[in-house]
C-alpha atoms as a PDB file:
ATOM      1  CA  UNK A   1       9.118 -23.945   2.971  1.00  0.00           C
ATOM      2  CA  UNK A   2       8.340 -21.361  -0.174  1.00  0.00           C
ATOM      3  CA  UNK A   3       9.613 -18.122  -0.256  1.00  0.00           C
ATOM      4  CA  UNK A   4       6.871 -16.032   1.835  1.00  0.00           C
ATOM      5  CA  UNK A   5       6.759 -12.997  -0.485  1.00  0.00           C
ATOM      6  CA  UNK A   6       7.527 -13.140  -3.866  1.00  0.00           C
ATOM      7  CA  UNK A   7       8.307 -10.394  -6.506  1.00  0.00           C
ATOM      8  CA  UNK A   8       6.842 -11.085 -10.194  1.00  0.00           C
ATOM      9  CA  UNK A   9       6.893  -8.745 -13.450  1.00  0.00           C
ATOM     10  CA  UNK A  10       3.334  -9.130 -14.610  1.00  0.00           C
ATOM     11  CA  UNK A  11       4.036  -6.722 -17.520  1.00  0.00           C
ATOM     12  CA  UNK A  12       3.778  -3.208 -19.287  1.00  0.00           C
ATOM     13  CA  UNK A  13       5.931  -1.964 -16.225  1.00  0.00           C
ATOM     14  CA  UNK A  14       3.683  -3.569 -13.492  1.00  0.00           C
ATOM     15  CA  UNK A  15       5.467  -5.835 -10.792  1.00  0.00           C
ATOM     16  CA  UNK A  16       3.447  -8.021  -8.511  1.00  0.00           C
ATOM     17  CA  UNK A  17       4.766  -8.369  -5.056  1.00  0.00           C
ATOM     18  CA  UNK A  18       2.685 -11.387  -3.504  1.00  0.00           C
ATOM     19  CA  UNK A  19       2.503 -12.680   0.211  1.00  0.00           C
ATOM     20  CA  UNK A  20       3.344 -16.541  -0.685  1.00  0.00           C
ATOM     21  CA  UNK A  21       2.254 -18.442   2.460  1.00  0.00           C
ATOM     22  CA  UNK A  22      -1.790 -19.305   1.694  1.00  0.00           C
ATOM     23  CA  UNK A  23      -1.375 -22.551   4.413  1.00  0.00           C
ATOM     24  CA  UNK A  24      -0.699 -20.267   7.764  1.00  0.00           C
ATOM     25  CA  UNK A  25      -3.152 -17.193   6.186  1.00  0.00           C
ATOM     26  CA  UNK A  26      -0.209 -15.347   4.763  1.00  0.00           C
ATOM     27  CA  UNK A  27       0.467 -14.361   8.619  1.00  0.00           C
ATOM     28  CA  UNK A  28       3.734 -11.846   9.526  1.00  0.00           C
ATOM     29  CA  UNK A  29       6.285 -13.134  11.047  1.00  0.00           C
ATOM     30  CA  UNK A  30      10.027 -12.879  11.345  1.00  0.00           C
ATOM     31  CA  UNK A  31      10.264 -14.343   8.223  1.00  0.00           C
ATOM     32  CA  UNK A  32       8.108 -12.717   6.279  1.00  0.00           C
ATOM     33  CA  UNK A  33       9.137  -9.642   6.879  1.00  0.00           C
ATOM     34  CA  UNK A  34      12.694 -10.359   6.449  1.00  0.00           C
ATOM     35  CA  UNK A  35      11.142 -11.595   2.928  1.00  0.00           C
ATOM     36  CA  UNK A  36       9.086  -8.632   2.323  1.00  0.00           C
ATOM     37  CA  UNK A  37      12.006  -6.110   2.578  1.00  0.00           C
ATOM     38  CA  UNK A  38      14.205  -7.728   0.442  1.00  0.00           C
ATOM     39  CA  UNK A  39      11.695  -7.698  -2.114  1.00  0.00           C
ATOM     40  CA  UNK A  40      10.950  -4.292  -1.652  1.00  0.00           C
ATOM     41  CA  UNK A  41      14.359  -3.129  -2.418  1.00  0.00           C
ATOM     42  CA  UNK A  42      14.204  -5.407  -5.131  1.00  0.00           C
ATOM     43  CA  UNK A  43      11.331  -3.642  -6.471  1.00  0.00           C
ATOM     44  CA  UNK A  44      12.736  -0.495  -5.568  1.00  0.00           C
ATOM     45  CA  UNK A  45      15.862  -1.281  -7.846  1.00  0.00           C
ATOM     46  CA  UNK A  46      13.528  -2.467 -10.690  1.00  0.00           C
ATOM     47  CA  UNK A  47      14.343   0.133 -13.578  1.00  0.00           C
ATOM     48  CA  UNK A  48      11.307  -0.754 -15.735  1.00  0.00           C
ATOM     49  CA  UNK A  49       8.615  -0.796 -12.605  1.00  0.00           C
ATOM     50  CA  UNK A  50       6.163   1.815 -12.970  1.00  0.00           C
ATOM     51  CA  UNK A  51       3.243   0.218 -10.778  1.00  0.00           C
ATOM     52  CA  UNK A  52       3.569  -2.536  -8.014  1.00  0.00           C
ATOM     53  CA  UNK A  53       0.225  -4.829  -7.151  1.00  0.00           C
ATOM     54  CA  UNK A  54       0.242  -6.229  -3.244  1.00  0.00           C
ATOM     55  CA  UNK A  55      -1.765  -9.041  -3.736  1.00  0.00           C
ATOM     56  CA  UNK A  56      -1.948 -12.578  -1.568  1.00  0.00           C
ATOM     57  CA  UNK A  57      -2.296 -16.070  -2.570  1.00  0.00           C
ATOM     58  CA  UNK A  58      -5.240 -18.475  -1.084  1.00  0.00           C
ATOM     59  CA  UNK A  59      -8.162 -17.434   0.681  1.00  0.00           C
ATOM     60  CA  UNK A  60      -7.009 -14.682   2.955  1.00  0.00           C
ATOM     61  CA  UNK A  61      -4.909 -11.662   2.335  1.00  0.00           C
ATOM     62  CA  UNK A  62      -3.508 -11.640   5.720  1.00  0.00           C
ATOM     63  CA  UNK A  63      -4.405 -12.616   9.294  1.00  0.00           C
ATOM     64  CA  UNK A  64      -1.839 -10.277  10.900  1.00  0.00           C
ATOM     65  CA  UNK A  65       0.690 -11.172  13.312  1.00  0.00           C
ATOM     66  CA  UNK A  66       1.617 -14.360  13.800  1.00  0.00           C
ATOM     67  CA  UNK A  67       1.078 -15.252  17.689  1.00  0.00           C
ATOM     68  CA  UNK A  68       3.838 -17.356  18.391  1.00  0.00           C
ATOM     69  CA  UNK A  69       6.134 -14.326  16.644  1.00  0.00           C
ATOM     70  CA  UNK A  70       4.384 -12.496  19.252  1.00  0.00           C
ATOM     71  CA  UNK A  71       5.212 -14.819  22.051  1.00  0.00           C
ATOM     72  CA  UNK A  72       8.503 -14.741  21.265  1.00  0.00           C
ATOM     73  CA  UNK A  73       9.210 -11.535  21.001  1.00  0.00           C
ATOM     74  CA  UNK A  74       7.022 -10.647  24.493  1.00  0.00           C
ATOM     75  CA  UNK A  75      10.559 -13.433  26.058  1.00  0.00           C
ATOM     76  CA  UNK A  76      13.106 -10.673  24.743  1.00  0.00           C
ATOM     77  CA  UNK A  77      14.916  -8.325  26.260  1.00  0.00           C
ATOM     78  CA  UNK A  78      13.440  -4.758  25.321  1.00  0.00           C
ATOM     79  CA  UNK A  79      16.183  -3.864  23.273  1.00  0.00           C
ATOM     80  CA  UNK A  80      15.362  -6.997  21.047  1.00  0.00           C
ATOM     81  CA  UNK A  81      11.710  -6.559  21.789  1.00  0.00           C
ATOM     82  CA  UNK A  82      11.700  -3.100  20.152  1.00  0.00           C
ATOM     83  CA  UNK A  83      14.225  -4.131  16.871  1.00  0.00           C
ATOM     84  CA  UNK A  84      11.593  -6.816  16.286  1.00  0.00           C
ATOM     85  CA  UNK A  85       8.615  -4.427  16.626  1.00  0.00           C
ATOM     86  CA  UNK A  86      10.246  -2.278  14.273  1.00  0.00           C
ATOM     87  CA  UNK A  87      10.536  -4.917  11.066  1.00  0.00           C
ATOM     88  CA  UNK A  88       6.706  -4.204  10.693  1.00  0.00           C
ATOM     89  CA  UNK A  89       6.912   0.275  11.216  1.00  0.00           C
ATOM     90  CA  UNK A  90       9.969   0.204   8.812  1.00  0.00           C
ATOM     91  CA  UNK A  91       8.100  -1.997   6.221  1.00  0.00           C
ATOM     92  CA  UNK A  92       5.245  -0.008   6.326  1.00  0.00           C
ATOM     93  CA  UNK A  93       6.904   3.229   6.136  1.00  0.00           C
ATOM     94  CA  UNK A  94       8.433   2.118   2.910  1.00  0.00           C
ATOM     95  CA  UNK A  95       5.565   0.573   1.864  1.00  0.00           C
ATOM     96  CA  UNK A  96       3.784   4.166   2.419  1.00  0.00           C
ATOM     97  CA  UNK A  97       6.680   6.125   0.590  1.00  0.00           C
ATOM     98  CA  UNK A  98       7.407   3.812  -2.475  1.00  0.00           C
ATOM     99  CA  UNK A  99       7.698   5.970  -5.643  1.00  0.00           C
ATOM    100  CA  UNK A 100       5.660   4.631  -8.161  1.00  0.00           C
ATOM    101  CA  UNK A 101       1.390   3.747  -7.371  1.00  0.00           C
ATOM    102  CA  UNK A 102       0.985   0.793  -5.537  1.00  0.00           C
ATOM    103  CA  UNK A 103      -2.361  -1.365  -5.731  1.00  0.00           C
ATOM    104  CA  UNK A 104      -2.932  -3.413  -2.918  1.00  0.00           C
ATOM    105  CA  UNK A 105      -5.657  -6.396  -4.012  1.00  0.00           C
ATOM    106  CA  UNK A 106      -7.577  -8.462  -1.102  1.00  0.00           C
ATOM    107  CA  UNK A 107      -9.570 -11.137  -0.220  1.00  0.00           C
ATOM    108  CA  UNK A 108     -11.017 -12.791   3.040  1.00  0.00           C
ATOM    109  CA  UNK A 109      -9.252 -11.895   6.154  1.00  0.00           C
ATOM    110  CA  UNK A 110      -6.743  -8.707   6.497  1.00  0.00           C
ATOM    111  CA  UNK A 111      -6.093  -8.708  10.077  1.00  0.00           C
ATOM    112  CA  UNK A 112      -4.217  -6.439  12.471  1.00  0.00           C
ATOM    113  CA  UNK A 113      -0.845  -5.826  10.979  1.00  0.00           C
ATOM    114  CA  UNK A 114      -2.542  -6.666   7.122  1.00  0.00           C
ATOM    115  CA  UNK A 115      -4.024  -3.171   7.754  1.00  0.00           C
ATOM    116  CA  UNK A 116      -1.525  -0.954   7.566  1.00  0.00           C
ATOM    117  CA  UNK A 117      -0.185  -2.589   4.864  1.00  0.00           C
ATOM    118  CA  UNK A 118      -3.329  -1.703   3.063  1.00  0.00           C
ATOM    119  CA  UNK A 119      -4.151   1.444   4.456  1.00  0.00           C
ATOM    120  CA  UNK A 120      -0.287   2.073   2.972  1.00  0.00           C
ATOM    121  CA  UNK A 121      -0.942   1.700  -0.495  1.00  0.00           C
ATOM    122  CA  UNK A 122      -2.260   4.118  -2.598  1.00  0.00           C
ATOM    123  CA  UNK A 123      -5.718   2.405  -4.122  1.00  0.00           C
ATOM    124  CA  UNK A 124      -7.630  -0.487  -2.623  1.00  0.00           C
ATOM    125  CA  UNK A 125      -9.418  -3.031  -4.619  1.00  0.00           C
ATOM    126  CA  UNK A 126     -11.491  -5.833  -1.805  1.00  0.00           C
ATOM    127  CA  UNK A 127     -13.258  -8.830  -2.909  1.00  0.00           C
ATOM    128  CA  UNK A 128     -16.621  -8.685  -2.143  1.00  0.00           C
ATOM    129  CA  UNK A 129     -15.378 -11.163   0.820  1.00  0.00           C
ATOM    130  CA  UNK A 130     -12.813  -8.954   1.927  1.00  0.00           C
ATOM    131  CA  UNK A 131     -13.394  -8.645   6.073  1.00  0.00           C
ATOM    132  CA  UNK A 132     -10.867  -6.447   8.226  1.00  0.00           C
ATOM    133  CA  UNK A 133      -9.852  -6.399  11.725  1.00  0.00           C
ATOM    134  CA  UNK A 134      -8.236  -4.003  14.125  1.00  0.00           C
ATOM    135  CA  UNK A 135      -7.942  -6.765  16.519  1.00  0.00           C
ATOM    136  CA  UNK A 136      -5.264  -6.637  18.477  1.00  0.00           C
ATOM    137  CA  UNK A 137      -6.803  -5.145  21.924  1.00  0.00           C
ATOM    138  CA  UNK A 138      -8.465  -8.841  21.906  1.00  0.00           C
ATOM    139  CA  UNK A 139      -5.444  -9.836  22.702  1.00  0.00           C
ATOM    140  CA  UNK A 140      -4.015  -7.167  25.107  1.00  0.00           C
ATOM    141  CA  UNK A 141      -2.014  -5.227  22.478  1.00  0.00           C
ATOM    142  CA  UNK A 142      -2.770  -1.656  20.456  1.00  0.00           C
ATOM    143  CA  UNK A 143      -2.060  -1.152  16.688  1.00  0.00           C
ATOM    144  CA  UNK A 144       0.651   1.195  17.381  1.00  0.00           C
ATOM    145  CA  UNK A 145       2.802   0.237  14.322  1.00  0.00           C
ATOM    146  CA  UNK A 146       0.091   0.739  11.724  1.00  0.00           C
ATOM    147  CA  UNK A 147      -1.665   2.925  13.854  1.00  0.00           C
ATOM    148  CA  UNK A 148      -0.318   6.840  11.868  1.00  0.00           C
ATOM    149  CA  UNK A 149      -1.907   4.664   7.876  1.00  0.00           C
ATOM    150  CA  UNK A 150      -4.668   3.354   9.742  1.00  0.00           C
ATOM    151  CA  UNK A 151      -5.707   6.977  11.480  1.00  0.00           C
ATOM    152  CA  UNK A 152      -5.041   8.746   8.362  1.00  0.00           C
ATOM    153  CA  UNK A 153      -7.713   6.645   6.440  1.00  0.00           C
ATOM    154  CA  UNK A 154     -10.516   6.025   9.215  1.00  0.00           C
ATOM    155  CA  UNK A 155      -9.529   9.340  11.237  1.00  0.00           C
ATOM    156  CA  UNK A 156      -9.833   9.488  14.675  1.00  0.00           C
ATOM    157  CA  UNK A 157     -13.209   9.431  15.071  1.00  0.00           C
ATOM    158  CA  UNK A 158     -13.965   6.219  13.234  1.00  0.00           C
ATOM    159  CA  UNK A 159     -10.630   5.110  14.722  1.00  0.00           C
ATOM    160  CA  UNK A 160     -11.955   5.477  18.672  1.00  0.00           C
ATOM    161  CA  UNK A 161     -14.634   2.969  17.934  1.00  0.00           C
ATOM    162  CA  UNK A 162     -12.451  -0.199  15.784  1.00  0.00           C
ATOM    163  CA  UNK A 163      -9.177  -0.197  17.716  1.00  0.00           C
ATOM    164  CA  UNK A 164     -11.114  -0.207  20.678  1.00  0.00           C
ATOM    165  CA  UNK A 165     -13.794  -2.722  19.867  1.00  0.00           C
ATOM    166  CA  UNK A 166     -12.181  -5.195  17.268  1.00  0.00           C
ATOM    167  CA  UNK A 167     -15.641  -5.259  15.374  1.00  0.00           C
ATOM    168  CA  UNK A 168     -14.896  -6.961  12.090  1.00  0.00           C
ATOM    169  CA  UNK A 169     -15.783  -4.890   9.191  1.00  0.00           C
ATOM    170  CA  UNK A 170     -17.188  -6.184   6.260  1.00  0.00           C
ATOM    171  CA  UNK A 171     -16.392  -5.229   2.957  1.00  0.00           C
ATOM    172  CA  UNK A 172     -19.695  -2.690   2.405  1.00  0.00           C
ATOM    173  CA  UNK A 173     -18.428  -0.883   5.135  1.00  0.00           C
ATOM    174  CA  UNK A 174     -14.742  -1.045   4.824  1.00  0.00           C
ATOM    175  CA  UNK A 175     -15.645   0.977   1.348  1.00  0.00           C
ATOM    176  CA  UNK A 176     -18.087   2.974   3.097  1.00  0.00           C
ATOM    177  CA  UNK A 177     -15.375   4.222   6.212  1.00  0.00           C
ATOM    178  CA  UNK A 178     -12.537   4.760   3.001  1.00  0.00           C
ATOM    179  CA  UNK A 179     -10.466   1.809   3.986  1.00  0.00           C
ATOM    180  CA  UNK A 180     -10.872   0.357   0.041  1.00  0.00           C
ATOM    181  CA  UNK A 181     -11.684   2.304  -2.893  1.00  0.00           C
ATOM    182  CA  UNK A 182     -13.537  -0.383  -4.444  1.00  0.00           C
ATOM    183  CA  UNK A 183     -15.242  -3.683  -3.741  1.00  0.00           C
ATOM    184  CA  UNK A 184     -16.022  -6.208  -6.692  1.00  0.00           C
ATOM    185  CA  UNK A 185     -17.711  -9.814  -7.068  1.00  0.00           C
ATOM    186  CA  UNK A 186     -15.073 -10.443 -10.360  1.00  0.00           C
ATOM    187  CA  UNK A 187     -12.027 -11.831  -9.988  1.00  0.00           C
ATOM    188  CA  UNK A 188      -9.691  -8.869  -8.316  1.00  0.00           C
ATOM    189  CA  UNK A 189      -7.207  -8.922 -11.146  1.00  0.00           C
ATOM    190  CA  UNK A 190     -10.065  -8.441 -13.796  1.00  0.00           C
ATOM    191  CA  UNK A 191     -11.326  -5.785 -11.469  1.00  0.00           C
ATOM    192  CA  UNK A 192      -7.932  -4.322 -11.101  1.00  0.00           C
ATOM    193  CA  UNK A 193      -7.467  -4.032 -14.813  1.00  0.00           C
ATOM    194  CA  UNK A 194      -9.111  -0.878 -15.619  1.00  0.00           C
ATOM    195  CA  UNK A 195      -7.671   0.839 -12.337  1.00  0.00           C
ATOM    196  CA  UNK A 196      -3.835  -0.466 -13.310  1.00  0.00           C
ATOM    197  CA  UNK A 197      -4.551   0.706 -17.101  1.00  0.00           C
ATOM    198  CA  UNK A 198      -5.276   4.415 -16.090  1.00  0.00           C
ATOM    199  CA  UNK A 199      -2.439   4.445 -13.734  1.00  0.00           C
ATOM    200  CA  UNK A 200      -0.133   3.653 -16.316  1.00  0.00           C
ATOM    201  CA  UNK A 201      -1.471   6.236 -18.370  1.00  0.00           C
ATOM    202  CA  UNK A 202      -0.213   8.474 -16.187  1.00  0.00           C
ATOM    203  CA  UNK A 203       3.382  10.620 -16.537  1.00  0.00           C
ATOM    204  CA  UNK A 204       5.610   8.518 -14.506  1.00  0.00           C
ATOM    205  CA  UNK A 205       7.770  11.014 -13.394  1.00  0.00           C
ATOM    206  CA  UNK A 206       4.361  13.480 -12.508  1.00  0.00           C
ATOM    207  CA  UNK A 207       3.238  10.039 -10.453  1.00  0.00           C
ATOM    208  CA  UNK A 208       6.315  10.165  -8.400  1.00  0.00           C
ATOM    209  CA  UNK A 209       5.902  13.820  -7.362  1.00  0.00           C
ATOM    210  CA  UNK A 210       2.426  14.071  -6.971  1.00  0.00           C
ATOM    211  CA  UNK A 211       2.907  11.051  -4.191  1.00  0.00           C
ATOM    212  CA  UNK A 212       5.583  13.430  -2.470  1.00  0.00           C
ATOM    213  CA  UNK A 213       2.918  16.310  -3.156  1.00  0.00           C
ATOM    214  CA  UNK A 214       0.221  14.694  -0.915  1.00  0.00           C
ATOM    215  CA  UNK A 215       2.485  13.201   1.483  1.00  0.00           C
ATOM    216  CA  UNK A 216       3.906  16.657   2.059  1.00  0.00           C
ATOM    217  CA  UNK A 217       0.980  18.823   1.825  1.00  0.00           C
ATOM    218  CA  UNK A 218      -1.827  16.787   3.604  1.00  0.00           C
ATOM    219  CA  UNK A 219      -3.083  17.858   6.777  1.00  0.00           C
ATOM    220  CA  UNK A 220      -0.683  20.985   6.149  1.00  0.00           C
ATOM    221  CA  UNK A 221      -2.569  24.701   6.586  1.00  0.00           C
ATOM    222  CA  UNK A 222      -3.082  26.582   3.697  1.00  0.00           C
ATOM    223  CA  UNK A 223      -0.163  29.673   4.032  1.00  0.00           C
ATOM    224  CA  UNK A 224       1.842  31.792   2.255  1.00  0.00           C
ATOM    225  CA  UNK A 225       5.063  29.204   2.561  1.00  0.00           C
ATOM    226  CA  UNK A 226       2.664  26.358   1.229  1.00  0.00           C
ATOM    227  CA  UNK A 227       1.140  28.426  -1.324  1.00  0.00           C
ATOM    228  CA  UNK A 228       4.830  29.526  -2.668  1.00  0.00           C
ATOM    229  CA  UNK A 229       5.843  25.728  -2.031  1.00  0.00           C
ATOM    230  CA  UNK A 230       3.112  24.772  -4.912  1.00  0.00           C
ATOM    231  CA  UNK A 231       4.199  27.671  -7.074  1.00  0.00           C
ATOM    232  CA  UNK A 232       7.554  26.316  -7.266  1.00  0.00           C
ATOM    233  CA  UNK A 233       6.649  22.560  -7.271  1.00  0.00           C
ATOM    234  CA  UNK A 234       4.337  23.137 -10.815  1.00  0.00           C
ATOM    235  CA  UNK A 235       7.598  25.228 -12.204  1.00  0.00           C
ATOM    236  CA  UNK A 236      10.002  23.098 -11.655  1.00  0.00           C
ATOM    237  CA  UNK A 237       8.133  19.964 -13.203  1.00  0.00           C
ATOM    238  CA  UNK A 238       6.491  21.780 -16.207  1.00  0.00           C
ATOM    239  CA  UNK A 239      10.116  22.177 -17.398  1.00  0.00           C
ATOM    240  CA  UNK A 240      11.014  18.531 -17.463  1.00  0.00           C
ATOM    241  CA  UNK A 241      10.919  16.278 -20.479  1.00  0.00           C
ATOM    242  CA  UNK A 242       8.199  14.616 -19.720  1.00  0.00           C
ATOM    243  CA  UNK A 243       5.613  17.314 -19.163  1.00  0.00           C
ATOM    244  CA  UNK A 244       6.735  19.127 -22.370  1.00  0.00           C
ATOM    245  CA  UNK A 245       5.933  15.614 -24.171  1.00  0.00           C
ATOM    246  CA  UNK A 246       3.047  15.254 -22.215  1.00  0.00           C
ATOM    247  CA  UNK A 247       1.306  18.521 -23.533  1.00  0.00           C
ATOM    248  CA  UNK A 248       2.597  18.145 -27.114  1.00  0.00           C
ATOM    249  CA  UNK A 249       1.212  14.795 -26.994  1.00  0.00           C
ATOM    250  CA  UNK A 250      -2.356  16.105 -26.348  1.00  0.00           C
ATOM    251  CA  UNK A 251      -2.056  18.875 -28.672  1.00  0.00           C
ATOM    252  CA  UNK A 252      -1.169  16.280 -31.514  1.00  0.00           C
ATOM    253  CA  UNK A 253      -3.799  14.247 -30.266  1.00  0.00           C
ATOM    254  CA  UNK A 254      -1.543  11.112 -29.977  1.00  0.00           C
ATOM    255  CA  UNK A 255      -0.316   8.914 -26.535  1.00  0.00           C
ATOM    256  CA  UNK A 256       2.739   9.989 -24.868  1.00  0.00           C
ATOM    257  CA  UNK A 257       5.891   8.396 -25.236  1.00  0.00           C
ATOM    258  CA  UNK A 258       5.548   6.659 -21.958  1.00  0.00           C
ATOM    259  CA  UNK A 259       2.936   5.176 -22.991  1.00  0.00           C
ATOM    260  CA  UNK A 260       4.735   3.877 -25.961  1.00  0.00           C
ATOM    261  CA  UNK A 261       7.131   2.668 -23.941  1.00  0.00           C
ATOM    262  CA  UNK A 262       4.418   0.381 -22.273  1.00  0.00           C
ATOM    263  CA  UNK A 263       3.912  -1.409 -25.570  1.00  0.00           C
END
């Protein structure tokens, strides 16, 4: 058997981490999430990564769980039972707080499971025959481990009526409720391009703490602590190297040296 996720540089600081088994729908498993972790901290040790692209190979992006995975794991003990559910929660907490952007790129099915891995990264590009599932109440289960990505897209409302019914939802509406940011009819990668270009325009050390800036501050009330919170956030960054070459760099009308770097 292949490796089930691979890790590829694709270039100009962009690494491609790709669910690798097209024949069984790119399904999670076990094994694939064993897979996915390692290359995650591979990616996450990756010195010259400034953007990572979740992308599939074949016709579907992911089906979700694989259901003898979840036979298996409904024979364990519930020690074992909970480890195992907590390969997919771990992933996709990682997934949700991994420095640099993340693009997640995807065609036909992304099932169950496949959506909290999307609902995890930070922009969404669907093929136009992108179709997504909560399904797993069709089978007697509940989304629990991608439930906190998937609620924090759909919200609760829009929530109530997919994790309860398991409509599929087609990629006009999946752009419509916020669960992509984009659907296309080109090739994704050609789509992509445009998206991944202005991302890497951006400072890469700014990237990094504006991710920690909406992960902190979202769904937060607007006080005095937050308010002095912000104060100090914008101090402490406008001080760094990199904002003080970012502004000269517009004020000589040239790119920044990260962007040189890209070259």
């Amino acid at each position: 058997m292949s490796e089930p996720v691979l890790l590829q540089p694709a270039g100009r600081g962009v690494w491609q981490l790709v669910l690798n088994n097209p024949e069984r729908r790119n399904v999670l498993n076990e094994t694939t999430l064993d897979a996915f972790h390692a290359r995650l901290s591979e990616a996450e040790a990756e010195p010259a990564l400034r953007l990572l692209v979740l992308k599939a190979e074949g016709k579907h992006f992911c089906a979700g769980a694989d259901l003898g995975w979840m036979q298996r794991a409904a024979r364990l003990s519930p020690e074992h039972n909970r480890a195992d559910a907590a390969r997919l929660a771990e992933l996709l907490w990682r997934l949700d707080r991994f420095a640099h952007p993340t693009v997640a790129l995807v065609q036909g099915a992304a099932y169950g499971g496949a959506l909290g891995l999307v609902c995890a990264c930070d922009v969404v590009i669907a093929a136009n025959d992108a179709r997504f599932c909560l399904s797993e109440t069709r089978l007697g289960l509940i989304p629990a481990t991608i439930s906190p990505y998937v609620l924090r897209v759909l919200g609760a409302r829009q929530a109530r009526r997919y994790m309860l019914s398991a409509e599929v939802i087609d990629a006009v509406r999946a752009e419509r409720l916020g669960l992509v940011h984009e659907v296309t009819t080109q090739p994704l990668q050609q789509a992509a391009a445009p998206v991944i270009e202005s991302l890497l325009r951006g400072g890469p050390r700014a990237q990094i703490a504006a991710k920690a800036l909406i992960r902190d501050y979202a769904g937060q009330p607007v006080n005095k602590a937050l308010i002095a919170d912000s104060a100090g956030r914008l101090a402490a960054l406008r001080v760094t190297d990199e904002a003080k070459e970012g502004l000269a760099a517009f004020l000589d009308k040239r790119t920044p040296n990260w962007e040189d770097d890209l070259c």
